[in-house]
N, C-alpha and C. Protein backbone atom coordinates (compact mmCIF):
# COMPACT_ATOMS: atom_id res chain seq x y z
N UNK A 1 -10.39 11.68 -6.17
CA UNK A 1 -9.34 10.68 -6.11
C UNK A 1 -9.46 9.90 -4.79
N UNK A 2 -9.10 8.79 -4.84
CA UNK A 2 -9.03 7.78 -3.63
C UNK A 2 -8.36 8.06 -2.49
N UNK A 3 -8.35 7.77 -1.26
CA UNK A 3 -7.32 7.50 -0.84
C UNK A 3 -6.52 6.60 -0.37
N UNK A 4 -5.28 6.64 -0.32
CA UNK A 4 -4.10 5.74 -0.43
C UNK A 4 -3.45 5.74 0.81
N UNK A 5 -3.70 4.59 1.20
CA UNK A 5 -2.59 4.52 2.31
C UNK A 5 -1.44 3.18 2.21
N UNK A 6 -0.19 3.66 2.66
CA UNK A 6 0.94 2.58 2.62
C UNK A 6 1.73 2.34 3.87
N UNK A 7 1.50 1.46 4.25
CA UNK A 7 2.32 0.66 5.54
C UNK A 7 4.49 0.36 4.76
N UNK A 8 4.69 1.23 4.86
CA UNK A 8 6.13 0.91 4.56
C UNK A 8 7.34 0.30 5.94
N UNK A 9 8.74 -0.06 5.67
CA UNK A 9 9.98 0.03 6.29
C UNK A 9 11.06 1.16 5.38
N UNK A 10 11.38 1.26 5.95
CA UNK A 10 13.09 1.83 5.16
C UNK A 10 13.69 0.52 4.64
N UNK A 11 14.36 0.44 3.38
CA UNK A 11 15.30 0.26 2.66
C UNK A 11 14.02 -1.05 1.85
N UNK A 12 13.28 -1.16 2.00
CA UNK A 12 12.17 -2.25 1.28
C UNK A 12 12.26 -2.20 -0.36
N UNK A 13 12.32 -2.81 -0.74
CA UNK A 13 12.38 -3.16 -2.55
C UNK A 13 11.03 -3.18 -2.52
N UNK A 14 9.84 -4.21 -2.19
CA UNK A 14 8.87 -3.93 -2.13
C UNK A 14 8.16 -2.77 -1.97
N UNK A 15 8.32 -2.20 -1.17
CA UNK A 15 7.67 -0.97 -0.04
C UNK A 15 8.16 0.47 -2.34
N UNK A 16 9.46 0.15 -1.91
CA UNK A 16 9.96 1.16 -3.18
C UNK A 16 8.96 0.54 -4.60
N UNK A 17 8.85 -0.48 -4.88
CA UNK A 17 8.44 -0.66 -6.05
C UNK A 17 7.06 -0.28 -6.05
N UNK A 18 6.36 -0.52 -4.80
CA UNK A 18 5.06 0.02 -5.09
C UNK A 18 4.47 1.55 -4.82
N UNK A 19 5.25 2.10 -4.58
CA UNK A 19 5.61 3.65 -4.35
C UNK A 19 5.74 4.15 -5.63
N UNK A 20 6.40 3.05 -6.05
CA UNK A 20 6.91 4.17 -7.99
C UNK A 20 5.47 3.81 -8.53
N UNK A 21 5.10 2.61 -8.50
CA UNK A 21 3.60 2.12 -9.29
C UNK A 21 2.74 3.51 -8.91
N UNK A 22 2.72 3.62 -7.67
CA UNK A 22 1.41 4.62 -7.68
C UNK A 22 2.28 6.12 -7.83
N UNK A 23 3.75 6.16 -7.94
CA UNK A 23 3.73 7.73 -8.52
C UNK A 23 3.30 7.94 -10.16
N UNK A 24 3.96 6.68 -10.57
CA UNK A 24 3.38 6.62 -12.11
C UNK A 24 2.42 6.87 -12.28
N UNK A 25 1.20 6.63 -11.29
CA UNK A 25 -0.38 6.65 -11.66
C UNK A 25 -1.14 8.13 -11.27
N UNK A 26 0.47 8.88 -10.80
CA UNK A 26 -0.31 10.08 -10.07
C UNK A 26 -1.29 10.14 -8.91
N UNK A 27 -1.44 9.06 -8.20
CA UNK A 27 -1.56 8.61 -6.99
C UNK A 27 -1.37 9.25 -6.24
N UNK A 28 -1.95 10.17 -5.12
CA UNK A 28 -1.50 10.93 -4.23
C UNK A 28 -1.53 9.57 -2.65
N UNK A 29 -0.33 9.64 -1.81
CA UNK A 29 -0.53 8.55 -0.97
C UNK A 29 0.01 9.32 0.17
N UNK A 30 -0.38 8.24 1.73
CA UNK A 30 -0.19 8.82 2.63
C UNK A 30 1.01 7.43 3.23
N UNK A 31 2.16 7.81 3.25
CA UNK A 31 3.43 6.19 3.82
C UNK A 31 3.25 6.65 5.50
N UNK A 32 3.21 5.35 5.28
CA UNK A 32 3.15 5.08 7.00
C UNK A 32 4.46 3.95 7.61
N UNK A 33 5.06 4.89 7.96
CA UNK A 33 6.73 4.23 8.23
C UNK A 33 6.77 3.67 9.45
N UNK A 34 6.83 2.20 9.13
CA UNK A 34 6.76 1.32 10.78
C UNK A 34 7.96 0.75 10.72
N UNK A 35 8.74 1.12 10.19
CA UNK A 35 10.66 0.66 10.34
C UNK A 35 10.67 0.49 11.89
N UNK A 36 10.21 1.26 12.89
CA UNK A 36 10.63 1.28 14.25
C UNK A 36 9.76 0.48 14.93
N UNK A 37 8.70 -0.02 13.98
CA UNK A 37 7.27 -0.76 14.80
C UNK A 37 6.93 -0.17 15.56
N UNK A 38 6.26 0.14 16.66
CA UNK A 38 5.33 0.64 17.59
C UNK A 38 3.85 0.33 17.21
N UNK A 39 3.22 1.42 17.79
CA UNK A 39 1.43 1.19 17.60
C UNK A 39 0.92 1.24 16.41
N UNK A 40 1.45 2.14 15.18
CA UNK A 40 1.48 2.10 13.90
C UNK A 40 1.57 0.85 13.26
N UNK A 41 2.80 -0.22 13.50
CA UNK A 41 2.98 -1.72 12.92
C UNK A 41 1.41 -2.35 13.59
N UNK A 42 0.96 -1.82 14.99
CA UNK A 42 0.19 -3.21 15.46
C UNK A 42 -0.88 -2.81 14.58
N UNK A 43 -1.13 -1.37 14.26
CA UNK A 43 -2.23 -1.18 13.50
C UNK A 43 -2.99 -1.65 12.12
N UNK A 44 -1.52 -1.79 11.86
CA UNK A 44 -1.67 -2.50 10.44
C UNK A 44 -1.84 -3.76 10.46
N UNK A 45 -1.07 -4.73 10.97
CA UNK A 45 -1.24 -6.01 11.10
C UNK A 45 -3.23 -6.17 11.60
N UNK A 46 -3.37 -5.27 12.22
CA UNK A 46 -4.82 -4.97 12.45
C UNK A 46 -5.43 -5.19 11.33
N UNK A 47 -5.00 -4.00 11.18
CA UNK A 47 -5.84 -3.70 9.37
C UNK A 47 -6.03 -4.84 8.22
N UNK A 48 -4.47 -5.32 8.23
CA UNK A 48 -4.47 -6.13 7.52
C UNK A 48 -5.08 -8.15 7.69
N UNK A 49 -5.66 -7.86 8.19
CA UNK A 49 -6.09 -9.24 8.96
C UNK A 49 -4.43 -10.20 9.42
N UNK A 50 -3.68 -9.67 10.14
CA UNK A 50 -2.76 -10.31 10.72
C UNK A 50 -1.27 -10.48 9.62
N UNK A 51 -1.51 -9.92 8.34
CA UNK A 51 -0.22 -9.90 7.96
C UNK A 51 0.71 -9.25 8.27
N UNK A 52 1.71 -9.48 8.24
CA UNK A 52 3.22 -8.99 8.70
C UNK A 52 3.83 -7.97 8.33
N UNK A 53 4.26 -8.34 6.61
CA UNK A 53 4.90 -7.83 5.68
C UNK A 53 4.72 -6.38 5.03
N UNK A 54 5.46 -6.02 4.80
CA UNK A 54 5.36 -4.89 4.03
C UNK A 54 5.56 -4.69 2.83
N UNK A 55 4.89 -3.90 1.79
CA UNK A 55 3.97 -3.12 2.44
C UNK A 55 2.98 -3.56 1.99
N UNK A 56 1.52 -3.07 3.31
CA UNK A 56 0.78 -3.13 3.27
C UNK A 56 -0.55 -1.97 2.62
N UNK A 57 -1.05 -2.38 1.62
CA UNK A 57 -1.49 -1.08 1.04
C UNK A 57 -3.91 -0.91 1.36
N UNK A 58 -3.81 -0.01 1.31
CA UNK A 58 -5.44 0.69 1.35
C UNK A 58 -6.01 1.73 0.37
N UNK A 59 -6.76 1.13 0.01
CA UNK A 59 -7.39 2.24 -0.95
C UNK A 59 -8.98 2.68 -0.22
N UNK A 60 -9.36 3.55 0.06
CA UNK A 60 -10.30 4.29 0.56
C UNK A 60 -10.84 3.04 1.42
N UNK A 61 -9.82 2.96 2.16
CA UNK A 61 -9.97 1.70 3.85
C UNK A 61 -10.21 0.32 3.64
N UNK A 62 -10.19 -0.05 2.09
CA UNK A 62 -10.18 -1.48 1.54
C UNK A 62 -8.92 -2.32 1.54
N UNK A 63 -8.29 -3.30 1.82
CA UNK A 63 -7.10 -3.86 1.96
C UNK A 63 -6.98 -4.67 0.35
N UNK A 64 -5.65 -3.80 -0.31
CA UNK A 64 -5.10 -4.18 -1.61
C UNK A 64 -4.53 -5.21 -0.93
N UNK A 65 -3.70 -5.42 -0.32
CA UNK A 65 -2.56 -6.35 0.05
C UNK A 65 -1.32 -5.55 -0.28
N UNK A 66 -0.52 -6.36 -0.87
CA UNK A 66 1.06 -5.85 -0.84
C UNK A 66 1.56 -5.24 -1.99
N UNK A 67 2.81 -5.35 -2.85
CA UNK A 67 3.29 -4.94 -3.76
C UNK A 67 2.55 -5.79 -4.69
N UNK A 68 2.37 -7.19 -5.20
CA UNK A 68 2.47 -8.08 -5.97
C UNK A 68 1.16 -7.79 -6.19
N UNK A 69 0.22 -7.58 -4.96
CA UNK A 69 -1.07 -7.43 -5.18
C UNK A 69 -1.59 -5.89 -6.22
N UNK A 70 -0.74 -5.12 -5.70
CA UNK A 70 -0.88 -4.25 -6.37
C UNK A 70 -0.47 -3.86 -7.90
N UNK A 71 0.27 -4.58 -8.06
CA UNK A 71 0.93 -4.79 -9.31
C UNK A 71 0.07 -5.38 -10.13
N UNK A 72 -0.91 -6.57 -9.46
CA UNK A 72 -1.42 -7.55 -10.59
C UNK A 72 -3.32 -6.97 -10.63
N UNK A 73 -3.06 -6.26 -9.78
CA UNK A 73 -4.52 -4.67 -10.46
C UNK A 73 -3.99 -4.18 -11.55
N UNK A 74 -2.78 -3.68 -11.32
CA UNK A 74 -2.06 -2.75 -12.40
C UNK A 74 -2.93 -3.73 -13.76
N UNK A 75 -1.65 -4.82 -13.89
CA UNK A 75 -2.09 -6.03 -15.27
C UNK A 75 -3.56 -6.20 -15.49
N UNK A 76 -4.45 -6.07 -14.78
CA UNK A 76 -5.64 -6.29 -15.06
C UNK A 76 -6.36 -5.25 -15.41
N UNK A 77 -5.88 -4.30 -15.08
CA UNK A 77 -6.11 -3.01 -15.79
C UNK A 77 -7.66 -2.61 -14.65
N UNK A 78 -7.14 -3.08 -13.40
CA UNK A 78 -8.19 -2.66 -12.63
C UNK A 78 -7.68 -1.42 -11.42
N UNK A 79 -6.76 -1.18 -11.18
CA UNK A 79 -5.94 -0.04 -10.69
C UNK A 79 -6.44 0.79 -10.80
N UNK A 80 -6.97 1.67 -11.97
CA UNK A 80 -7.36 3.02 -12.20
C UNK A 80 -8.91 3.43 -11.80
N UNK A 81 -9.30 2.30 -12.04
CA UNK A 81 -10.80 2.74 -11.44
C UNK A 81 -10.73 2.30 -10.02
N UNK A 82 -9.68 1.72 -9.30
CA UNK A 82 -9.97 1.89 -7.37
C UNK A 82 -9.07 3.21 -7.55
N UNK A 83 -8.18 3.57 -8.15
CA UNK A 83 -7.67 5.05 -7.49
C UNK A 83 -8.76 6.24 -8.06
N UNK A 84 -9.20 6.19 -9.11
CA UNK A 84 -10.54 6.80 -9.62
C UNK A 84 -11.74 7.53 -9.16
N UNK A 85 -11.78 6.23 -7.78
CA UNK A 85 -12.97 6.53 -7.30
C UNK A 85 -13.47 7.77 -6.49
């Protein structure tokens, strides 16, 4: 199985919706809670080539992007083979 990493906040609709996507998928993930920002937020914005928002998601150190992004793998039915791998 892949691994998963998620750049979350507390109380995020986003951050939550894509949390349920990958429990549905049996997704094992690792949340990375930058509600407080510190070195963790700069990391990501790192990671993420300078985006902000949350959340920010990784699949075996590749940048999905966000919820929407992840969602529209889901629809394409390409999701299962990056968590697959």
């Amino acid at each position: 199985m892949a691994k998963v990493e998620i750049y979350t906040k507390a109380w995020c609709p986003y951050c939550i919706r894509a949390k349920r996507l990958l429990n549905a998928k049996g997704a094992a993930f690792e949340e990375i809670d930058i509600t407080m920002g510190g070195p963790r937020r700069a990391e990501m914005i790192d990671r993420a080539s300078g985006r902000t928002t949350v959340p920010q998601i990784f699949i075996d150190g590749g940048h999905i992007g966000g919820s929407d992004d992840l969602a529209a793998l889901e629809a394409q039915g390409r999701l299962d083979a990056l968590l697959n791998s």
